[in-house]
PDB file of N, CA and C in Angstrom:
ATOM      1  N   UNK A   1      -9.377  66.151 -65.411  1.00  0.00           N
ATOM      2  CA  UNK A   1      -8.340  65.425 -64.710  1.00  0.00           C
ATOM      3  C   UNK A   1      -7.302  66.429 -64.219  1.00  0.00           C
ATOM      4  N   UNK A   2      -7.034  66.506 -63.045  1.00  0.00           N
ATOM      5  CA  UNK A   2      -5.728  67.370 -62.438  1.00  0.00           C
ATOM      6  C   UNK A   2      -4.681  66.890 -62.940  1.00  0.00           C
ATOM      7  N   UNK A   3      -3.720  67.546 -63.321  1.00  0.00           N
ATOM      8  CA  UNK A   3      -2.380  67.092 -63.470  1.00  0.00           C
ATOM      9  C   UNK A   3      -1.168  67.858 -62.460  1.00  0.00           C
ATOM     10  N   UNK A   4      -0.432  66.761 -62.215  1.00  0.00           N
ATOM     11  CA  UNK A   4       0.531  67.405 -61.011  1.00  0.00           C
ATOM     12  C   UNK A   4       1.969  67.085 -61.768  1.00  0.00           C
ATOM     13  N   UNK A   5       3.050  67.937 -61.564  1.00  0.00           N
ATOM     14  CA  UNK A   5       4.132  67.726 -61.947  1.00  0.00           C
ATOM     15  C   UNK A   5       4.582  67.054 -60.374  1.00  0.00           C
ATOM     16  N   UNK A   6       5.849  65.871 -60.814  1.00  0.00           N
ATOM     17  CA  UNK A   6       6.253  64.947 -60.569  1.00  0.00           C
ATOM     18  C   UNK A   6       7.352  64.634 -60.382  1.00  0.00           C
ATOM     19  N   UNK A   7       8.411  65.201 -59.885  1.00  0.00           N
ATOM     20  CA  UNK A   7      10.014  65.112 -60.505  1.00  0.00           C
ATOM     21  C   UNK A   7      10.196  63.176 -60.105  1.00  0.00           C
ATOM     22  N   UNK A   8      10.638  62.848 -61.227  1.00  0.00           N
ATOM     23  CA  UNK A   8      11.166  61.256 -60.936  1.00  0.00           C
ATOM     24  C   UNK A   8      12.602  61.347 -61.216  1.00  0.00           C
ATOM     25  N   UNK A   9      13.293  60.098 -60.528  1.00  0.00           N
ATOM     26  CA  UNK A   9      15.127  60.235 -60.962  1.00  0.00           C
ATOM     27  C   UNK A   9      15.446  59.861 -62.288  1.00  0.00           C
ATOM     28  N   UNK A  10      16.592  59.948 -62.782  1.00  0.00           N
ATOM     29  CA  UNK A  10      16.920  60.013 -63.850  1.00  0.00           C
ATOM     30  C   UNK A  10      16.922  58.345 -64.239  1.00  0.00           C
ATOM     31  N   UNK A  11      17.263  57.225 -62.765  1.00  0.00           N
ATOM     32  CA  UNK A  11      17.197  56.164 -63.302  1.00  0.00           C
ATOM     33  C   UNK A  11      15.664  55.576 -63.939  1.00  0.00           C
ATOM     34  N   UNK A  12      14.907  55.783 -63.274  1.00  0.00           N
ATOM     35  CA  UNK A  12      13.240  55.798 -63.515  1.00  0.00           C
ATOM     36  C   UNK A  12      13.243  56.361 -64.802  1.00  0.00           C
ATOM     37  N   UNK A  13      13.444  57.215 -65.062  1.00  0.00           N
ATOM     38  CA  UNK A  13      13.151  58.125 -66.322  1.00  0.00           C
ATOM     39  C   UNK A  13      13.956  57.266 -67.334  1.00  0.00           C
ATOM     40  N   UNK A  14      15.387  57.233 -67.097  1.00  0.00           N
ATOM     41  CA  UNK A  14      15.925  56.387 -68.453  1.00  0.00           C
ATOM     42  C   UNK A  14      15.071  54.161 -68.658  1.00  0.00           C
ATOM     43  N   UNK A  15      14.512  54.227 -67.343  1.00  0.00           N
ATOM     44  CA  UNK A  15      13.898  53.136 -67.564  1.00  0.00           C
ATOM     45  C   UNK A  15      12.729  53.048 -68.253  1.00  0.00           C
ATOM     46  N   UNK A  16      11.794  54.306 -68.158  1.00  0.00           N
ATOM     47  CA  UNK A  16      10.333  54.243 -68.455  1.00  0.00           C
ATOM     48  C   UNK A  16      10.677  54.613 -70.335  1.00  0.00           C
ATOM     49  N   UNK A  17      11.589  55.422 -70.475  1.00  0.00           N
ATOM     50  CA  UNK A  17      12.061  55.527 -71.628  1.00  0.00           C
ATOM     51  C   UNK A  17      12.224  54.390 -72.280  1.00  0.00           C
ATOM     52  N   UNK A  18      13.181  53.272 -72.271  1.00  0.00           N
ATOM     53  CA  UNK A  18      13.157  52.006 -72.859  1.00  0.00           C
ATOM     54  C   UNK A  18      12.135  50.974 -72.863  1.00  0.00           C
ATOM     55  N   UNK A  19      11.556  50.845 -71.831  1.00  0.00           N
ATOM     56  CA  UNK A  19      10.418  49.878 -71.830  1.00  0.00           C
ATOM     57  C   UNK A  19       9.046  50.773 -72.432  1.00  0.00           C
ATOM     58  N   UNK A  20       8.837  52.394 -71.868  1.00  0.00           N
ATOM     59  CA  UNK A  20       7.844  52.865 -72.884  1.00  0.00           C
ATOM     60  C   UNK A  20       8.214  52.206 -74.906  1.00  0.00           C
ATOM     61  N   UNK A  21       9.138  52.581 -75.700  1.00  0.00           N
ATOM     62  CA  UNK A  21       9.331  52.377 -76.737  1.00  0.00           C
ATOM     63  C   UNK A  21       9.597  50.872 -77.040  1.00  0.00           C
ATOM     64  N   UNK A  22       9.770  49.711 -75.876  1.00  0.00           N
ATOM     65  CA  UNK A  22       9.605  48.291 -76.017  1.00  0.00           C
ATOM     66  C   UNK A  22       7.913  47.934 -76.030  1.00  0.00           C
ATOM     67  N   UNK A  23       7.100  48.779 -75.477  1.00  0.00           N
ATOM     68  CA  UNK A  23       5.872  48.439 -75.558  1.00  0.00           C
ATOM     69  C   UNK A  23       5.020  49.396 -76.103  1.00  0.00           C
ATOM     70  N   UNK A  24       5.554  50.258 -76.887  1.00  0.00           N
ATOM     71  CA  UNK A  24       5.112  51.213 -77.856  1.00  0.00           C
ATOM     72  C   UNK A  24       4.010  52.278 -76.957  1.00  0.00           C
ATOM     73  N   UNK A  25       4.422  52.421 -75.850  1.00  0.00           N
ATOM     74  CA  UNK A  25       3.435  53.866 -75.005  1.00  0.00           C
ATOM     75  C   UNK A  25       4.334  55.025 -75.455  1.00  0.00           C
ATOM     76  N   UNK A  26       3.924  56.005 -75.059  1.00  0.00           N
ATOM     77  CA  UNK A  26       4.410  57.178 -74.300  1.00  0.00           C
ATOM     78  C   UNK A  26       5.214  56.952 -72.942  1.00  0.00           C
ATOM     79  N   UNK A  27       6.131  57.866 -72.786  1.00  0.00           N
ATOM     80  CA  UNK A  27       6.515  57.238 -71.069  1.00  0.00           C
ATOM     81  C   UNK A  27       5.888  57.498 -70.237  1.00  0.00           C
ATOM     82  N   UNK A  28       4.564  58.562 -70.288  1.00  0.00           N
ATOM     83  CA  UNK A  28       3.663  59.157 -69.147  1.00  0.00           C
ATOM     84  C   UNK A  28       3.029  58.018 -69.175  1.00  0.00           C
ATOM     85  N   UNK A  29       2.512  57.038 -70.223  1.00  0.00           N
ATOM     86  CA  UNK A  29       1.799  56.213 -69.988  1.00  0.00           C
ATOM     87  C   UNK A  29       2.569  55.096 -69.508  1.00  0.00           C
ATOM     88  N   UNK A  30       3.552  54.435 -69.849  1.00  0.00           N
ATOM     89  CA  UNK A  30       4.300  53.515 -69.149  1.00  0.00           C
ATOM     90  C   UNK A  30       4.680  53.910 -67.586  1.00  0.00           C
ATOM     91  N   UNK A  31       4.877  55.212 -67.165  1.00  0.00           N
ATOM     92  CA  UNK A  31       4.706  55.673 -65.764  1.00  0.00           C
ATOM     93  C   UNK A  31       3.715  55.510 -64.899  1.00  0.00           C
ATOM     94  N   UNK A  32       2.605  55.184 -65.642  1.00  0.00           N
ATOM     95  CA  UNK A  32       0.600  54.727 -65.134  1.00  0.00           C
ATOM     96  C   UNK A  32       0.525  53.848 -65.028  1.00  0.00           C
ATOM     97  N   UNK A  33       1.467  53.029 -66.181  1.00  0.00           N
ATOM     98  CA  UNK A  33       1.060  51.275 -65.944  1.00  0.00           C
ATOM     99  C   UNK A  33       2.131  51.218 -64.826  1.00  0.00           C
ATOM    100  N   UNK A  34       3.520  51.334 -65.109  1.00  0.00           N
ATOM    101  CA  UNK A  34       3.716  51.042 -63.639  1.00  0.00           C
ATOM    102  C   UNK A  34       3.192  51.294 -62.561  1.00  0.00           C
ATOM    103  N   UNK A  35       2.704  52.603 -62.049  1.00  0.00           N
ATOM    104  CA  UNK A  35       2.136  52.913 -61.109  1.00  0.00           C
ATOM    105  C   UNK A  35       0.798  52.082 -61.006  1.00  0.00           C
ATOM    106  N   UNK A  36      -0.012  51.908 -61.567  1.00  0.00           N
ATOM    107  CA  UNK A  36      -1.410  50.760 -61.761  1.00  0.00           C
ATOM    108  C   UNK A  36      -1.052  49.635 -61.389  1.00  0.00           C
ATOM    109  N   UNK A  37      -0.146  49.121 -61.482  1.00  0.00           N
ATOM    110  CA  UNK A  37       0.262  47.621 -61.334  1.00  0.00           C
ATOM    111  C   UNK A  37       1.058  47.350 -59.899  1.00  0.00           C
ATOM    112  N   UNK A  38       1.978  48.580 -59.519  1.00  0.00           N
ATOM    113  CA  UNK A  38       2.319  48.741 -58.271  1.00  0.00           C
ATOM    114  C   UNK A  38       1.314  49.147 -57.312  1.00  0.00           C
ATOM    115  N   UNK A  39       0.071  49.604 -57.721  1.00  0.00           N
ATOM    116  CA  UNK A  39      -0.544  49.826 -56.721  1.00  0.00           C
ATOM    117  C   UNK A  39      -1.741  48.856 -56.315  1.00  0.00           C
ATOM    118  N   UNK A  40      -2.008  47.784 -57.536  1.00  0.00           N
ATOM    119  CA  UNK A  40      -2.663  46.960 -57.762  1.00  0.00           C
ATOM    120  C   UNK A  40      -1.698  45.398 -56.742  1.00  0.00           C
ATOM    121  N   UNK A  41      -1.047  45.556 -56.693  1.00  0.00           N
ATOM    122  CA  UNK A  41       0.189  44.647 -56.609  1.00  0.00           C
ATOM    123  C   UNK A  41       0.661  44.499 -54.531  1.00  0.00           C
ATOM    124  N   UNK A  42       0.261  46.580 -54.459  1.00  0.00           N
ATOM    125  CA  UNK A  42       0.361  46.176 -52.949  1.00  0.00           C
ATOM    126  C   UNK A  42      -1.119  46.394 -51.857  1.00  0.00           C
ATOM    127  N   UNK A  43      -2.041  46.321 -52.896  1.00  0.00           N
ATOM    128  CA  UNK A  43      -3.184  45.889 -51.997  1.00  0.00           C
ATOM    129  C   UNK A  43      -4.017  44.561 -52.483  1.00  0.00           C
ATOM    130  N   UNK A  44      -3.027  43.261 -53.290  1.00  0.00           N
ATOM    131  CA  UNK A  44      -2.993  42.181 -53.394  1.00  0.00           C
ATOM    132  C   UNK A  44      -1.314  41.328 -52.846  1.00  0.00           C
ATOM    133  N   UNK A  45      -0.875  41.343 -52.226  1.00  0.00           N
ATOM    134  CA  UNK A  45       0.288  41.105 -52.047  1.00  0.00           C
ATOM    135  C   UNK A  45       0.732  39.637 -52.453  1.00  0.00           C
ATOM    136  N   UNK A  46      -0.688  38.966 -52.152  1.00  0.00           N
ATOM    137  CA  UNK A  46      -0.851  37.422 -52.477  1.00  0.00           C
ATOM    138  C   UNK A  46      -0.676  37.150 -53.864  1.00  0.00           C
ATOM    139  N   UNK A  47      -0.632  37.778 -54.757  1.00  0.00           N
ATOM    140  CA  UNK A  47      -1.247  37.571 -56.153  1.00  0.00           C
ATOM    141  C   UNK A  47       0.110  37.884 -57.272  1.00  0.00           C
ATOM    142  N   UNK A  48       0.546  37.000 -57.728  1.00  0.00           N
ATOM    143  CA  UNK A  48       1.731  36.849 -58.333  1.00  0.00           C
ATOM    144  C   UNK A  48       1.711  38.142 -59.800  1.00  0.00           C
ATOM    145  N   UNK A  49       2.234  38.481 -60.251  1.00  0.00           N
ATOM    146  CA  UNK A  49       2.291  39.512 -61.549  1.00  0.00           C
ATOM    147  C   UNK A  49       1.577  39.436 -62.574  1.00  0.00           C
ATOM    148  N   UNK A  50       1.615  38.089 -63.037  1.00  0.00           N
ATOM    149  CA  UNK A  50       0.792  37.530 -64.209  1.00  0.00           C
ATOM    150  C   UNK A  50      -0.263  37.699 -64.124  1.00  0.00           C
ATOM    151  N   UNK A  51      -0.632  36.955 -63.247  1.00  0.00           N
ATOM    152  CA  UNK A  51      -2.282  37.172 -62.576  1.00  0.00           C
ATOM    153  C   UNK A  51      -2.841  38.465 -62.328  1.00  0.00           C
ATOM    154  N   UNK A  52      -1.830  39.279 -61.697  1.00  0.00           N
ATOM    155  CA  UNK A  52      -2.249  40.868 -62.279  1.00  0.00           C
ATOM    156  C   UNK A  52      -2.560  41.278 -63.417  1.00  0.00           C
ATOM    157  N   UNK A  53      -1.426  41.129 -64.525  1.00  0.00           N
ATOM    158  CA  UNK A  53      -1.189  41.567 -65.680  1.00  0.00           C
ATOM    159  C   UNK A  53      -3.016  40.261 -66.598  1.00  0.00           C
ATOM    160  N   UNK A  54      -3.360  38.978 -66.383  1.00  0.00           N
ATOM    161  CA  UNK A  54      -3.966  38.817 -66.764  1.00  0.00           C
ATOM    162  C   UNK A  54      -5.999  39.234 -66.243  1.00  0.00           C
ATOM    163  N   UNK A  55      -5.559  39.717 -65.243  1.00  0.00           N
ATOM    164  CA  UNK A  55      -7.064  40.352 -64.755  1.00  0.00           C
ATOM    165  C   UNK A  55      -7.378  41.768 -65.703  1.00  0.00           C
ATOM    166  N   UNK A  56      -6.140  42.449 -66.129  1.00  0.00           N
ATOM    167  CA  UNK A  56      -6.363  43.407 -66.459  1.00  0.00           C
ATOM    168  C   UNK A  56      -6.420  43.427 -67.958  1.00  0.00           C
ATOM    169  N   UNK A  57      -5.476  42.584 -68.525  1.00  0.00           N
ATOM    170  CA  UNK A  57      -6.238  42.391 -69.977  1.00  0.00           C
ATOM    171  C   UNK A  57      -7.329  41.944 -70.050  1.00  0.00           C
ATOM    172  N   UNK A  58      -8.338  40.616 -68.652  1.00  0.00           N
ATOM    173  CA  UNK A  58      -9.686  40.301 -69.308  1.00  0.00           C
ATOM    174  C   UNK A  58     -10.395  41.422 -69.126  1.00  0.00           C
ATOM    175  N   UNK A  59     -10.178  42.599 -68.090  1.00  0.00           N
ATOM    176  CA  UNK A  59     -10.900  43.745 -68.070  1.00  0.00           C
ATOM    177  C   UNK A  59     -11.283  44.933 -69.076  1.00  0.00           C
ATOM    178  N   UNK A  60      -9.851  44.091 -69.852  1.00  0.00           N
ATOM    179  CA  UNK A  60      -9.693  45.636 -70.895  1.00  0.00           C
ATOM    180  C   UNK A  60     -10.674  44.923 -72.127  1.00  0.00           C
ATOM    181  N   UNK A  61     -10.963  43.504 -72.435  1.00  0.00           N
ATOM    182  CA  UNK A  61     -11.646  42.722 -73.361  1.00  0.00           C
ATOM    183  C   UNK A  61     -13.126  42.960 -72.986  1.00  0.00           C
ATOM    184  N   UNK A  62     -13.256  42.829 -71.656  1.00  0.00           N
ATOM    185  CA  UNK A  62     -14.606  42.813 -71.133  1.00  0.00           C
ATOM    186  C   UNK A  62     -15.088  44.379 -71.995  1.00  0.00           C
ATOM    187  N   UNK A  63     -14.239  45.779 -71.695  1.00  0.00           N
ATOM    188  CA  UNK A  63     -14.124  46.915 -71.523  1.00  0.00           C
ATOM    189  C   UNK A  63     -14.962  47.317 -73.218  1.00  0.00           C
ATOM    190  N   UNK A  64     -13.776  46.648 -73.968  1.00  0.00           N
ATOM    191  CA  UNK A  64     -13.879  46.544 -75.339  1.00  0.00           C
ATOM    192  C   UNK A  64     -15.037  45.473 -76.180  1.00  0.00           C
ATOM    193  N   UNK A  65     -15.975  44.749 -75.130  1.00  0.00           N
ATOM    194  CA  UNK A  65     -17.064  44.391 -75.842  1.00  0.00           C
ATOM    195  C   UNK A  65     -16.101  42.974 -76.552  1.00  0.00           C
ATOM    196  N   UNK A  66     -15.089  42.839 -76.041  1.00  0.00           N
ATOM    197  CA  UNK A  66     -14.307  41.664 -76.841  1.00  0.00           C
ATOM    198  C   UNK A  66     -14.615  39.982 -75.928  1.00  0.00           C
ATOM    199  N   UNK A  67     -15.636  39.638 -76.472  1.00  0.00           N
ATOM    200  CA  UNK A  67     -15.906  38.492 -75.396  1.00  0.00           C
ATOM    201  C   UNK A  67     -16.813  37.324 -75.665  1.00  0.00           C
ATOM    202  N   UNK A  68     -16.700  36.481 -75.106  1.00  0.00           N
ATOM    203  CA  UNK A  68     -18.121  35.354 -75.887  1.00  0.00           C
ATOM    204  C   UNK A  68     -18.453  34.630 -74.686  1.00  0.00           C
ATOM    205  N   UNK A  69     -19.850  34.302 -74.418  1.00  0.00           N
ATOM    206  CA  UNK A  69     -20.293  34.002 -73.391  1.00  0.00           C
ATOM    207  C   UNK A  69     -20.151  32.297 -73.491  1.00  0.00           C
ATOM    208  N   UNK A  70     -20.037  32.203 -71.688  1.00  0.00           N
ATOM    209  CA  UNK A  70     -19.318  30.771 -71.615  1.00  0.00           C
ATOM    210  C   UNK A  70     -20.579  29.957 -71.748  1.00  0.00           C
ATOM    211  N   UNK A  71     -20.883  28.798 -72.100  1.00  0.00           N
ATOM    212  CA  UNK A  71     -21.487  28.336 -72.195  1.00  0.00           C
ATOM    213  C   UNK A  71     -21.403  26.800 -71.704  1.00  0.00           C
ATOM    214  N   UNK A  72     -22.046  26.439 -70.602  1.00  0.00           N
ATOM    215  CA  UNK A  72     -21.965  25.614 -69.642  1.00  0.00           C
ATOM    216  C   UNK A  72     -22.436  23.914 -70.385  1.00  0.00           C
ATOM    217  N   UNK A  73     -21.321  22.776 -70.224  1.00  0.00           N
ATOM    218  CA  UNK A  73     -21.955  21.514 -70.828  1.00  0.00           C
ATOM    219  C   UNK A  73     -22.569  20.836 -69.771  1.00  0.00           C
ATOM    220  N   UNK A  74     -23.924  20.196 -70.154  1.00  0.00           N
ATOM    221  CA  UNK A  74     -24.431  19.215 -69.043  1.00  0.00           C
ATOM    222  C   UNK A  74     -24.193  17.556 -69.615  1.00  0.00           C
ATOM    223  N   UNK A  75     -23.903  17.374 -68.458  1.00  0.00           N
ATOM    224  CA  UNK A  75     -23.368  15.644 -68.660  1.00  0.00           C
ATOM    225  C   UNK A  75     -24.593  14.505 -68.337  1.00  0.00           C
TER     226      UNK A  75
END
């Protein structure tokens, strides 16, 4: 993986700081999810946050083998 240094402002930085340690990341990683979700966000523009935020937890379940197959009722 390349890594590139990045200068971000100090407001960004004191933000990724609090919400990293509200959701127990690192701030490089809270800097990814934002960036993942902003970038997810503007090549869906239609698609409200949640609905982001819930595609990507069933992905991360799918990811993790965490899942049970649906099983269809006939009437």
């Amino acid at each position: 993986m390349t890594q590139a240094t990045v200068q971000l402002s100090n407001d960004i930085m004191t933000e990724a700081v609090k919400y990293a340690s509200v959701y127990t990341r690192s701030v490089s990683m809270q800097i990814e999810h934002w960036a993942k979700i902003g970038k997810l966000a503007e090549e869906n523009p239609d698609l409200p946050y949640a609905f982001i935020e819930d595609v990507l937890i069933g992905k991360s379940e799918l990811d993790n083998g965490d899942v049970l197959p649906f099983e269809f009722r006939q009437y």
